[in-house]
Each structure stands twice: as structure tokens, then as C-alpha cells.
PDB file of N, CA and C in Angstrom:
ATOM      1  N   UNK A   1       4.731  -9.470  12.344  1.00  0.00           N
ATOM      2  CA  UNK A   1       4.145  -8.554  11.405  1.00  0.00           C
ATOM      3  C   UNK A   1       4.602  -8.920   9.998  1.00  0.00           C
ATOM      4  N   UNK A   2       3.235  -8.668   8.766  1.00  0.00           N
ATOM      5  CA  UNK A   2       4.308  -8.523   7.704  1.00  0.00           C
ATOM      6  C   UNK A   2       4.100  -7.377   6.759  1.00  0.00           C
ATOM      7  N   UNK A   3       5.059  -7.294   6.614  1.00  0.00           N
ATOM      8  CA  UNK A   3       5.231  -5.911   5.184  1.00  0.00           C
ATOM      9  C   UNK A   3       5.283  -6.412   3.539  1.00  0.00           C
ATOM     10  N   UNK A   4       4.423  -5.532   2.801  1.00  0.00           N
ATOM     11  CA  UNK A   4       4.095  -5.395   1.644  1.00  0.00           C
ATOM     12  C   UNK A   4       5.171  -4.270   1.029  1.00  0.00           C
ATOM     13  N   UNK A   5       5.789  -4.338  -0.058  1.00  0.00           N
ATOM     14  CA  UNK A   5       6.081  -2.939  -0.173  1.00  0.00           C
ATOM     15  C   UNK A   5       5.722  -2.921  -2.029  1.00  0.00           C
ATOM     16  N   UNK A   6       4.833  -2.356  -2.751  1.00  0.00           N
ATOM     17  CA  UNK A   6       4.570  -1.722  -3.858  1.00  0.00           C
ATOM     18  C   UNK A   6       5.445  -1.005  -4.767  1.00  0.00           C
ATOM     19  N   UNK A   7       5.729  -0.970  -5.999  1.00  0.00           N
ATOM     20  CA  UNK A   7       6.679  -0.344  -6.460  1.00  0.00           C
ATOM     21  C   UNK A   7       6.005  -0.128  -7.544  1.00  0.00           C
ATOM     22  N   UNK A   8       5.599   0.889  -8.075  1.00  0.00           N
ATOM     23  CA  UNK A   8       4.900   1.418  -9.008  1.00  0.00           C
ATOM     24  C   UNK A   8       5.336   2.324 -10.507  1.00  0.00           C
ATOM     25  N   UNK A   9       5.588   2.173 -11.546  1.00  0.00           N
ATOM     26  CA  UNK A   9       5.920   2.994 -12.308  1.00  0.00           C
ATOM     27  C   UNK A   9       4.497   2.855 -13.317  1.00  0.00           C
ATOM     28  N   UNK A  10       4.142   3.937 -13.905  1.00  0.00           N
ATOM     29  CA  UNK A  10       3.323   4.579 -14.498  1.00  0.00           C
ATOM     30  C   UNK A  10       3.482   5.118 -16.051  1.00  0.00           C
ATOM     31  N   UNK A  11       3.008   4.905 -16.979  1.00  0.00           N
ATOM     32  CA  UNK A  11       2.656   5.822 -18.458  1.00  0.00           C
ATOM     33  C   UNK A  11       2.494   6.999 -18.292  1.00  0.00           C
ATOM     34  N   UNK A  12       1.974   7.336 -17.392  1.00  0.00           N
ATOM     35  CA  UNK A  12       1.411   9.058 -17.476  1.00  0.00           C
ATOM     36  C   UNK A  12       0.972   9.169 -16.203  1.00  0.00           C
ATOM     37  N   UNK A  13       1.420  10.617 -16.228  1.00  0.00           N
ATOM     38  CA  UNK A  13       0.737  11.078 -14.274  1.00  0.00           C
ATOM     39  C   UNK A  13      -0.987  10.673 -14.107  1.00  0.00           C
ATOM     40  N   UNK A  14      -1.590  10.856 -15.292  1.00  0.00           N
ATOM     41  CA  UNK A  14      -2.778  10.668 -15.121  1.00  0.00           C
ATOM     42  C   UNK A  14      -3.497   9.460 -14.251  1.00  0.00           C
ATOM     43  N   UNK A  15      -2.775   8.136 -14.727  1.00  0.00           N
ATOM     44  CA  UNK A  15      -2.688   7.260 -14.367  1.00  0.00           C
ATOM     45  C   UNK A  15      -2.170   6.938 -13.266  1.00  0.00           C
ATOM     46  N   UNK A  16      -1.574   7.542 -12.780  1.00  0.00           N
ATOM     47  CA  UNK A  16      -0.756   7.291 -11.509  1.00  0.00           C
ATOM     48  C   UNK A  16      -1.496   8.041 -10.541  1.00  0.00           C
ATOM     49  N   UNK A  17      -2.097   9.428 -10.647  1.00  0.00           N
ATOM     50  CA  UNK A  17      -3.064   9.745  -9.639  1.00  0.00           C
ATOM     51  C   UNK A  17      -4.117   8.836  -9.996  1.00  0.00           C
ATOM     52  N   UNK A  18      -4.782   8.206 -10.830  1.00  0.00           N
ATOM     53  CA  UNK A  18      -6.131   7.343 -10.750  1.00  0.00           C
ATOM     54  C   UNK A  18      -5.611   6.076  -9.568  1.00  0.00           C
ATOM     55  N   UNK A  19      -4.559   5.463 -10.116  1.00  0.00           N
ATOM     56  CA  UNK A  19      -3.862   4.831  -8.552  1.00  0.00           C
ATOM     57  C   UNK A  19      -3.828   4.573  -7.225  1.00  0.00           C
ATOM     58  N   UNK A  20      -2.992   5.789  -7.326  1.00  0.00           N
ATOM     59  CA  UNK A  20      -2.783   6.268  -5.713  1.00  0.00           C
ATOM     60  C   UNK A  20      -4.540   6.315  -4.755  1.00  0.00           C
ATOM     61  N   UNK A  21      -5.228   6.885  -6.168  1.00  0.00           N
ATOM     62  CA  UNK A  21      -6.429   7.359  -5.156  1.00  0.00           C
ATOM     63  C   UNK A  21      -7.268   6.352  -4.915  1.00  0.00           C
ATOM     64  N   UNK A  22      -6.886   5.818  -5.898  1.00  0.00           N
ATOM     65  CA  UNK A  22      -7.830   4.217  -5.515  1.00  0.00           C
ATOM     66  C   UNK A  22      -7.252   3.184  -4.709  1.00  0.00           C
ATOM     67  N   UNK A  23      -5.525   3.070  -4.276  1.00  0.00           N
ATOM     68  CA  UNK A  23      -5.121   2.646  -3.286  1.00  0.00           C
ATOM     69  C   UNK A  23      -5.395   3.257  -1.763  1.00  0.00           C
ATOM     70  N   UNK A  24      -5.704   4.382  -1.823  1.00  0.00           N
ATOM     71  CA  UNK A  24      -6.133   4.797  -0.536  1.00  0.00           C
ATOM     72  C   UNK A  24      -7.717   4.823  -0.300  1.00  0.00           C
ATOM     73  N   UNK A  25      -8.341   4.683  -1.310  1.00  0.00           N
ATOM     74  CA  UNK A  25      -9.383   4.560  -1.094  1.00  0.00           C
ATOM     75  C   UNK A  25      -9.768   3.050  -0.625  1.00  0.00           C
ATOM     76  N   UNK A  26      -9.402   2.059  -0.974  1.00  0.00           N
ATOM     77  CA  UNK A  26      -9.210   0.490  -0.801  1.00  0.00           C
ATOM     78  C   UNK A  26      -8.583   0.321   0.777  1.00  0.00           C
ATOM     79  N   UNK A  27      -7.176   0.720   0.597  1.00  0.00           N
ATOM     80  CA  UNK A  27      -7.003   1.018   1.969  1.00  0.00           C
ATOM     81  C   UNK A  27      -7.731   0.907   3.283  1.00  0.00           C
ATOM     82  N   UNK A  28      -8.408   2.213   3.015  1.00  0.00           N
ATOM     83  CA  UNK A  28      -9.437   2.469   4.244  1.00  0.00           C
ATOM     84  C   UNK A  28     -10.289   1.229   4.975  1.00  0.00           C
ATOM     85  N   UNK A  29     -10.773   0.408   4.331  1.00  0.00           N
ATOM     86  CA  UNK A  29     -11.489  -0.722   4.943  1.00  0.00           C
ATOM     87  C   UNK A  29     -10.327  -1.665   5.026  1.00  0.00           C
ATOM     88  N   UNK A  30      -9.468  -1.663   5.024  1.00  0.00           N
ATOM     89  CA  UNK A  30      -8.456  -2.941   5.084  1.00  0.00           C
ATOM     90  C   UNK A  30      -8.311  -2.459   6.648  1.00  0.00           C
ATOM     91  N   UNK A  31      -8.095  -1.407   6.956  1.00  0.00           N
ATOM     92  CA  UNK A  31      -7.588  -1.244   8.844  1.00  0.00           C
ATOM     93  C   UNK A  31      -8.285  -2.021   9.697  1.00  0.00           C
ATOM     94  N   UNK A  32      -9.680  -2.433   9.314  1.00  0.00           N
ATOM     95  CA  UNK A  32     -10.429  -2.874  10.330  1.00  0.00           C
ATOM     96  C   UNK A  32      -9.853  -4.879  10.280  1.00  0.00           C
ATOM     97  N   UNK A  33      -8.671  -4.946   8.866  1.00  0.00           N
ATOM     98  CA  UNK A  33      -8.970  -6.299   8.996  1.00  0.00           C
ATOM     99  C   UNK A  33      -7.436  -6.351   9.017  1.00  0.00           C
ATOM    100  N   UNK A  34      -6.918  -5.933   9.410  1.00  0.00           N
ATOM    101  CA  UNK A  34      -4.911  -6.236   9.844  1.00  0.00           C
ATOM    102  C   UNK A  34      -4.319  -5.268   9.898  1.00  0.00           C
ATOM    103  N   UNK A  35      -4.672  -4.592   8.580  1.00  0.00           N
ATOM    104  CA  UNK A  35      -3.343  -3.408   8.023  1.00  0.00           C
ATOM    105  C   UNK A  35      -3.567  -2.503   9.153  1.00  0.00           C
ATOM    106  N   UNK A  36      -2.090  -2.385   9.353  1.00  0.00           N
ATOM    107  CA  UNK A  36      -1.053  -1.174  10.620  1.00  0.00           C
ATOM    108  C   UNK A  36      -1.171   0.096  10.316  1.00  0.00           C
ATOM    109  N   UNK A  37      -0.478   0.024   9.141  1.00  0.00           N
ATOM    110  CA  UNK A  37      -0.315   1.510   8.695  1.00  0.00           C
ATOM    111  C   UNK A  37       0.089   1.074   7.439  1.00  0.00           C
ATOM    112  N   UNK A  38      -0.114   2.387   6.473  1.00  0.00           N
ATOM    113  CA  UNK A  38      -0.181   2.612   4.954  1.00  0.00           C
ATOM    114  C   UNK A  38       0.524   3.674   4.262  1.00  0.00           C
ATOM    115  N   UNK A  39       1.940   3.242   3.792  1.00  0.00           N
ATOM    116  CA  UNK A  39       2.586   4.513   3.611  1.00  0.00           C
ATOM    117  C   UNK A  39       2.738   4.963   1.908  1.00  0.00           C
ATOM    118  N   UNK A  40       3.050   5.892   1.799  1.00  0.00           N
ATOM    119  CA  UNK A  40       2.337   6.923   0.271  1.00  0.00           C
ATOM    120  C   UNK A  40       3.973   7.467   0.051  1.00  0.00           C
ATOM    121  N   UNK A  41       4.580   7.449  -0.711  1.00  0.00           N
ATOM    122  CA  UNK A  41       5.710   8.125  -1.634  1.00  0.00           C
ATOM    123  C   UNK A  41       5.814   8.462  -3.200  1.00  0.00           C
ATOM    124  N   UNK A  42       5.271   9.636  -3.364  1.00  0.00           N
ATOM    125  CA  UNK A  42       6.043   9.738  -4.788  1.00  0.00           C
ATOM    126  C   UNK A  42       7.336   9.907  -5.181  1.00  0.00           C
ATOM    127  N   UNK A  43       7.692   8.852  -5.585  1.00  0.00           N
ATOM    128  CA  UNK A  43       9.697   8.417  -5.725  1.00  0.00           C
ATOM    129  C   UNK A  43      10.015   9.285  -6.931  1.00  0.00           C
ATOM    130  N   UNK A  44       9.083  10.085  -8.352  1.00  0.00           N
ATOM    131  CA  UNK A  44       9.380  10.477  -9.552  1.00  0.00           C
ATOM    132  C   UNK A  44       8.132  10.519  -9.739  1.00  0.00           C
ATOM    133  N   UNK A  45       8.062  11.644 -10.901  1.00  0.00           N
ATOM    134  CA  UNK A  45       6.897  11.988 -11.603  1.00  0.00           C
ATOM    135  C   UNK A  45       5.855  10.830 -12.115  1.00  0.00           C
ATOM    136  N   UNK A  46       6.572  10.074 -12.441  1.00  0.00           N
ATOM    137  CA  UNK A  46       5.496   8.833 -13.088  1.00  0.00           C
ATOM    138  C   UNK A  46       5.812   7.264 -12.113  1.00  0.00           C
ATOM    139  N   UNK A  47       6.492   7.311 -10.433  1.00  0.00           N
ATOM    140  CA  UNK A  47       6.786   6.488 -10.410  1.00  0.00           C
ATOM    141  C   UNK A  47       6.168   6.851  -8.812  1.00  0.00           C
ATOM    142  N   UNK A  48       5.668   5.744  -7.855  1.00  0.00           N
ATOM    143  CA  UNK A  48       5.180   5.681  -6.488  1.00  0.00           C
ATOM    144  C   UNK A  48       5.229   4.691  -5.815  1.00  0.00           C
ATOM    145  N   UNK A  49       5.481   4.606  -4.300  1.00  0.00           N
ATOM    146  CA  UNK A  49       5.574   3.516  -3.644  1.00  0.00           C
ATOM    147  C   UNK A  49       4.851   3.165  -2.772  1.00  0.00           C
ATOM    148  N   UNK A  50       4.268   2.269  -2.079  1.00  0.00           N
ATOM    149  CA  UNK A  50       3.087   2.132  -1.487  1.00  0.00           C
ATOM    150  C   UNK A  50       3.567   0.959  -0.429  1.00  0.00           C
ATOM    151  N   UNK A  51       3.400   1.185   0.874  1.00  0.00           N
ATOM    152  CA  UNK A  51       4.672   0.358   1.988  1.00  0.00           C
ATOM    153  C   UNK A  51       3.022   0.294   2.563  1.00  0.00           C
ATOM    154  N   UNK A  52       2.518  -1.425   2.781  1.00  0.00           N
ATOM    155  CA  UNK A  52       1.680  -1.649   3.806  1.00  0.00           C
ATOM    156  C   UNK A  52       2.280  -2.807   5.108  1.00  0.00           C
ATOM    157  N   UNK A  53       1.749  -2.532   6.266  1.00  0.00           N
ATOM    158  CA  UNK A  53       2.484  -2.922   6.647  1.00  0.00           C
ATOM    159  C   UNK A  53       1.262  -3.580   7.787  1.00  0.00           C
ATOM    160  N   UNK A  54       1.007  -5.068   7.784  1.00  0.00           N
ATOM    161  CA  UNK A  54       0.176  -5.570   8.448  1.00  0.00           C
ATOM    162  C   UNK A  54       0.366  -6.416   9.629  1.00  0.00           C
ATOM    163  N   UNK A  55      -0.243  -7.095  10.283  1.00  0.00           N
ATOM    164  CA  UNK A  55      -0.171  -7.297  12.169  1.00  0.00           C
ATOM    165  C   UNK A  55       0.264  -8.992  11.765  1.00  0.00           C
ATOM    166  N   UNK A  56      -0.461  -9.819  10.789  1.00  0.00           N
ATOM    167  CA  UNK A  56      -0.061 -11.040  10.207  1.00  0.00           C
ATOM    168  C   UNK A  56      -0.002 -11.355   8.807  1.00  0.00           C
ATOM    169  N   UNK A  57       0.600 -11.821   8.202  1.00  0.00           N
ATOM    170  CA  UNK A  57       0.687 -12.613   7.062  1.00  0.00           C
ATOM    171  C   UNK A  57      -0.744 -12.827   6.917  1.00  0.00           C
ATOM    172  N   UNK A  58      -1.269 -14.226   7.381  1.00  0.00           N
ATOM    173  CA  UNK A  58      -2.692 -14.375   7.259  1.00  0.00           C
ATOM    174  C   UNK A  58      -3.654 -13.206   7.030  1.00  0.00           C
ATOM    175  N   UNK A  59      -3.490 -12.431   7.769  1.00  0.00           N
ATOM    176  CA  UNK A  59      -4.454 -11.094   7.656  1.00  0.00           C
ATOM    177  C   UNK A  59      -4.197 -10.681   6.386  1.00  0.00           C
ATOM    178  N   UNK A  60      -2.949 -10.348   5.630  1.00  0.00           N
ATOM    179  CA  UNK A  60      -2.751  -9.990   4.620  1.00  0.00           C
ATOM    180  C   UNK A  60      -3.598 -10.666   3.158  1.00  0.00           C
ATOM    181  N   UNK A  61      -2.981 -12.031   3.773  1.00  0.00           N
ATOM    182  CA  UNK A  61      -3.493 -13.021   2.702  1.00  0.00           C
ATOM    183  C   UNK A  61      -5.075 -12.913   2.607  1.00  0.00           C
ATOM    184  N   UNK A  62      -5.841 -12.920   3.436  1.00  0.00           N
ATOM    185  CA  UNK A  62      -7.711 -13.004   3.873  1.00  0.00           C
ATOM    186  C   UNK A  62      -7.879 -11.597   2.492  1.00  0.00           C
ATOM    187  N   UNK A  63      -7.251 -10.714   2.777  1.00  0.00           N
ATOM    188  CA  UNK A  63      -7.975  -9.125   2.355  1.00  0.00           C
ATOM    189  C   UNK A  63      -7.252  -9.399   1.172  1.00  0.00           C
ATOM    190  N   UNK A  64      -6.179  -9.528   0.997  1.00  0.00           N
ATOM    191  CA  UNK A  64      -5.581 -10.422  -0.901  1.00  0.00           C
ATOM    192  C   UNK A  64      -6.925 -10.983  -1.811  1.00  0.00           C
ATOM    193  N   UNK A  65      -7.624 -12.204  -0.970  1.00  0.00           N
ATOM    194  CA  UNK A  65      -8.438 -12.737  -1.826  1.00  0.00           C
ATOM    195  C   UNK A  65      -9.371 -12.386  -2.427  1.00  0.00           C
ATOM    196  N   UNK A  66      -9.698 -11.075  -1.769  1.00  0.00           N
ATOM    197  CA  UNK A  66     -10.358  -9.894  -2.196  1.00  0.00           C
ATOM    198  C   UNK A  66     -10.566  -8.966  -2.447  1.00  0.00           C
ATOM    199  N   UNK A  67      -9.472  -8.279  -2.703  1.00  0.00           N
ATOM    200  CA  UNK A  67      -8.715  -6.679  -3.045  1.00  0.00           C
ATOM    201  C   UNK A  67      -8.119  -6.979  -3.644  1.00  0.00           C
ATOM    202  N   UNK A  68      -6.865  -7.854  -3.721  1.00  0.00           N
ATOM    203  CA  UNK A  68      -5.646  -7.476  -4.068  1.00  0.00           C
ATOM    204  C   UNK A  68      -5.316  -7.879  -5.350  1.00  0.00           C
ATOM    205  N   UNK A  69      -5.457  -9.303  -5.623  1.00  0.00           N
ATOM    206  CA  UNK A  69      -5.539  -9.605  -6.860  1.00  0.00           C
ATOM    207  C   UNK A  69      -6.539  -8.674  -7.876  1.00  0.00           C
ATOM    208  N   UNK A  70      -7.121  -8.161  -7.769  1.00  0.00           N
ATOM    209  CA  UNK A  70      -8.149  -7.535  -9.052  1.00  0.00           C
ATOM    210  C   UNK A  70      -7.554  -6.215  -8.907  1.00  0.00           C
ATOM    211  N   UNK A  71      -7.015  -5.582  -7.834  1.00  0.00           N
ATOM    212  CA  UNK A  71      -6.291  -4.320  -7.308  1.00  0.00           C
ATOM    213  C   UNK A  71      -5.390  -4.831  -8.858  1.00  0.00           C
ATOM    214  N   UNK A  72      -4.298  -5.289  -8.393  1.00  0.00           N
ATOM    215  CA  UNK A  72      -3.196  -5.528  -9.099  1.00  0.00           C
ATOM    216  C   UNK A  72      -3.520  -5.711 -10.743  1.00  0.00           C
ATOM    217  N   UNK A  73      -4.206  -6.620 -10.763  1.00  0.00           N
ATOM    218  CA  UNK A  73      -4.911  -6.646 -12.337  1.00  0.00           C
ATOM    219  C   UNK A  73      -5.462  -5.579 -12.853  1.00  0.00           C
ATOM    220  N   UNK A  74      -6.171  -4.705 -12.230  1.00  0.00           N
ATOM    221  CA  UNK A  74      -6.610  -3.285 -12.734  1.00  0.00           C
ATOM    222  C   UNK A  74      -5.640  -2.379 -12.700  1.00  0.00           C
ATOM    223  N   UNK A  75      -4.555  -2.565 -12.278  1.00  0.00           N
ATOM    224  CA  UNK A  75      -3.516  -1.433 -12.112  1.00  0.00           C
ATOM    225  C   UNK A  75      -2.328  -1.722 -13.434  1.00  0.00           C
ATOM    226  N   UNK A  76      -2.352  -2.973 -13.329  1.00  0.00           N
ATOM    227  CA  UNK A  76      -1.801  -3.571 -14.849  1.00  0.00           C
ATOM    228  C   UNK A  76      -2.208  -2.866 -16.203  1.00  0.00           C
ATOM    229  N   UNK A  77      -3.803  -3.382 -16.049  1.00  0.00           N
ATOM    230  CA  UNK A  77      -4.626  -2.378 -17.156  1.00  0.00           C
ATOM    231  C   UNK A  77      -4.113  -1.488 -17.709  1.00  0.00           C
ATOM    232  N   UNK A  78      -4.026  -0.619 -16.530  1.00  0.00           N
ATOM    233  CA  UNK A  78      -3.453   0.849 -17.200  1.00  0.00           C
ATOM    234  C   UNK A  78      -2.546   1.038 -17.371  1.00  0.00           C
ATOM    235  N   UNK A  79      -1.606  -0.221 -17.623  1.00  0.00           N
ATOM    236  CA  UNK A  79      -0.272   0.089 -18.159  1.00  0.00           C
ATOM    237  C   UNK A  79       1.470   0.593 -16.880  1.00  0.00           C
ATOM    238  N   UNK A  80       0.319   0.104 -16.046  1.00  0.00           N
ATOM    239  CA  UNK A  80       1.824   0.574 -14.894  1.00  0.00           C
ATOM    240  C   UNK A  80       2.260  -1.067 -14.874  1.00  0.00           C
ATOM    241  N   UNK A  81       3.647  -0.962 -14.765  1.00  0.00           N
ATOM    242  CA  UNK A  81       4.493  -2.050 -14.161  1.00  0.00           C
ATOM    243  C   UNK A  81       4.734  -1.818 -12.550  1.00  0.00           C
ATOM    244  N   UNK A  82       4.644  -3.080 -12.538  1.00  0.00           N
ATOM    245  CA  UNK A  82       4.639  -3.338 -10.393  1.00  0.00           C
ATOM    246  C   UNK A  82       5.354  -4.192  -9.992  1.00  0.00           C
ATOM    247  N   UNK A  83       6.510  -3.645  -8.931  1.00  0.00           N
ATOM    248  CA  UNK A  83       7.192  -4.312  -8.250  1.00  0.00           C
ATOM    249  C   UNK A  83       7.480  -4.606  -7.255  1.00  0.00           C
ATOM    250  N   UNK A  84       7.029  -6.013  -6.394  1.00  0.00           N
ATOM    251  CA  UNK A  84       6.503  -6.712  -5.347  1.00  0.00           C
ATOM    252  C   UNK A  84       7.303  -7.477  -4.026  1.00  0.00           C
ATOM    253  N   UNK A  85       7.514  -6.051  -3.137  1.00  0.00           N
ATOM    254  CA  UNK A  85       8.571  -6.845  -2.084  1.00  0.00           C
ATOM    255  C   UNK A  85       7.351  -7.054  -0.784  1.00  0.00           C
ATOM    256  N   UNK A  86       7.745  -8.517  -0.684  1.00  0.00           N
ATOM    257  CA  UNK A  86       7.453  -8.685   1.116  1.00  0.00           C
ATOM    258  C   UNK A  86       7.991 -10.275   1.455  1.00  0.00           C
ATOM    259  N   UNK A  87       7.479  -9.594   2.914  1.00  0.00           N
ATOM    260  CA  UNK A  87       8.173 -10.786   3.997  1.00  0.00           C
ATOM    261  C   UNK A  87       7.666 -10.359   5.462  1.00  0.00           C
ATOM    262  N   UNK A  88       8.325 -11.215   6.257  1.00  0.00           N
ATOM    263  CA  UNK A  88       8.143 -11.094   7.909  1.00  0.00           C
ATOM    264  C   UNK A  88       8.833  -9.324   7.898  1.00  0.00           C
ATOM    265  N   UNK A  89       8.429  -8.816   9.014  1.00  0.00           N
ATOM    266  CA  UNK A  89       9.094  -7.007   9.191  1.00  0.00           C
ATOM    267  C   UNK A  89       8.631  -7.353  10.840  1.00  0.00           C
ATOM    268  N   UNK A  90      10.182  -6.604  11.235  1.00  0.00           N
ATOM    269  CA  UNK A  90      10.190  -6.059  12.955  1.00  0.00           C
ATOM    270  C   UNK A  90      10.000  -4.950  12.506  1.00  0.00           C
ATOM    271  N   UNK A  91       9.248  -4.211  13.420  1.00  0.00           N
ATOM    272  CA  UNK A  91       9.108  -2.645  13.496  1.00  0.00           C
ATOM    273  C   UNK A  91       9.387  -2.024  14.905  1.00  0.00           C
ATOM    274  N   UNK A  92      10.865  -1.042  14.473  1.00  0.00           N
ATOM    275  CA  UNK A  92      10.862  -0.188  15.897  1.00  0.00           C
ATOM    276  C   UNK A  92      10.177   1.037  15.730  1.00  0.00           C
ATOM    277  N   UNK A  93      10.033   1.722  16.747  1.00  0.00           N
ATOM    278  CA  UNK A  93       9.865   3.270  16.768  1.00  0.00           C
ATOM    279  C   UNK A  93      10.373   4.123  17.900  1.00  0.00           C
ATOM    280  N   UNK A  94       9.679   5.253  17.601  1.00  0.00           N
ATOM    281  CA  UNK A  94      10.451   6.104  18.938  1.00  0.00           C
ATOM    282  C   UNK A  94       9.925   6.241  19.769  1.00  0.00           C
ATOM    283  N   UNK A  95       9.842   6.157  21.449  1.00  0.00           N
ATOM    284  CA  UNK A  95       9.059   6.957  22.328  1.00  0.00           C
ATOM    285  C   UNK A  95       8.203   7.125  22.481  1.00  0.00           C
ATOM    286  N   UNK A  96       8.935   8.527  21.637  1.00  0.00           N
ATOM    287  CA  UNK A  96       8.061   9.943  22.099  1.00  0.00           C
ATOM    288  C   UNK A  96       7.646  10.280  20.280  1.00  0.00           C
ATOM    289  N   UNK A  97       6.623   9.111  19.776  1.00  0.00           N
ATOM    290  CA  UNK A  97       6.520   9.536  18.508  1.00  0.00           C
ATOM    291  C   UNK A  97       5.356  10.487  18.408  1.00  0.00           C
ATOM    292  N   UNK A  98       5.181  11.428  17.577  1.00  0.00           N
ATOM    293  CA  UNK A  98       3.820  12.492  18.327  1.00  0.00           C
ATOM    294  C   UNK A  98       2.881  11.589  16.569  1.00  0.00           C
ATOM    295  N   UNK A  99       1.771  11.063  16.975  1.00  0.00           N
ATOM    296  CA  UNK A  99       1.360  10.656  15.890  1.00  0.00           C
ATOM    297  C   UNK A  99      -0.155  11.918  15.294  1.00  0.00           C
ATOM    298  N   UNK A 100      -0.149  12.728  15.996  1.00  0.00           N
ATOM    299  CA  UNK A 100      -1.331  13.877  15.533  1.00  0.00           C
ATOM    300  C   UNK A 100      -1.043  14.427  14.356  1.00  0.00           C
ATOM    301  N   UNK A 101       0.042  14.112  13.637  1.00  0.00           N
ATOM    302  CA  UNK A 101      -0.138  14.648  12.084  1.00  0.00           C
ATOM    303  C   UNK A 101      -0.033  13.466  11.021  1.00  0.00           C
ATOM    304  N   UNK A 102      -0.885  12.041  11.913  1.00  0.00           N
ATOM    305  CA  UNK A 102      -1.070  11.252  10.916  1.00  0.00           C
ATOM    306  C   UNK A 102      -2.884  11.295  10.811  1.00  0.00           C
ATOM    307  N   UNK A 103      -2.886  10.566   9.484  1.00  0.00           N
ATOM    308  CA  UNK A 103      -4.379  10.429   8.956  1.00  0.00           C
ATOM    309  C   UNK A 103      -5.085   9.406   9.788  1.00  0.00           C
ATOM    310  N   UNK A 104      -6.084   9.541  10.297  1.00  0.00           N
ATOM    311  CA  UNK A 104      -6.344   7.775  11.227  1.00  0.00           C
ATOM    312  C   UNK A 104      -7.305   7.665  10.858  1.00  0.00           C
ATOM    313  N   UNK A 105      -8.150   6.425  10.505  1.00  0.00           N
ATOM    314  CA  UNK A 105      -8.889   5.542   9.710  1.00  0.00           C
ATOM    315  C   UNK A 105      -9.786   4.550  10.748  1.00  0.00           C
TER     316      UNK A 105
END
């Protein structure tokens, strides 16, 4: 698997909800092409984190050549600074995880 993790700081909340909503909106069609799951944190008022977490590298890279770069460049635009962790990710979990109070796509 590999993980993306987003680090977002923002000018103004305004900007930072135009963001978020357009990262989840983008999102949504990425499930059908790797991405696992898609996680959402507001860390501070003007600051958010965005943890994707996909099945391959490759998969990542395919939906990059077409989201991600212009994603990133438009998010620039508005003046947020972005900070860019990834690599290979093991993922454990629990059990008995009850997943009915997640969003599914």
C-alpha cells in the first residue's frame, strides 16, 4: 500500500473550506481507481490534513497525472502552503472494527 499524507495551512478559513470541499469532492472518483480510504482533520482554524491512503503506488501515480498536479497548483493559488509526506504504509486494524459510521463511496 501507499500513503499520501497532505498538510495544509491556509490564509483564511474561507479558503480552506473551498479546499477541503473540493478535496472530497475529487476524492470521490479516485475510489474506483486505488484510493482505500480518505481521511479529513482540521489540525487549527486555518490549518488541515488530508491522509490518502492507496492499494499501490502506481495507482496513486495513474490518478496524479490527472488530479493531482492541477489539484495542488490550484490549491497554491489560493495562497495555502502544502506539506507533502509519503511512502510504502502497512496498515493494521482491529477485528471487530464496526465501519457503519463511515461515509462509503
Amino acid at each position: 500500500m501507499f500513503l499520501r499524507v497532505l498538510h495544509f495551512k491556509f490564509t483564511n478559513e474561507l479558503a480552506k473550506k473551498s479546499v477541503i470541499a473540493l478535496t472530497r469532492n475529487i476524492t470521490k472518483d479516485q475510489f474506483s481507481k486505488g484510493l482505500l480510504i480518505r481521511l479529513h482533520a482540521d489540525v487549527t482554524s486555518n490549518s488541515a490534513i488530508a491522509v490518502l491512503l492507496w492499494k499501490t503506488k502506481k495507482d496513486f501515480e495513474n490518478v496524479y497525472k490527472t488530479f493531482g498536479s492541477k489539484f495542488i497548483s490550484e490549491t497554491k493559488e489560493l495562497g495555502a502552503l502544502i506539506t507533502i509526506y509519503e511512502g510504502p504504509a502497512e496498515v493494521d486494524k482491529a477485528k471487530e472494527i464496526d465501519f457503519t459510521g463511515f461515509n462509503e463511496f
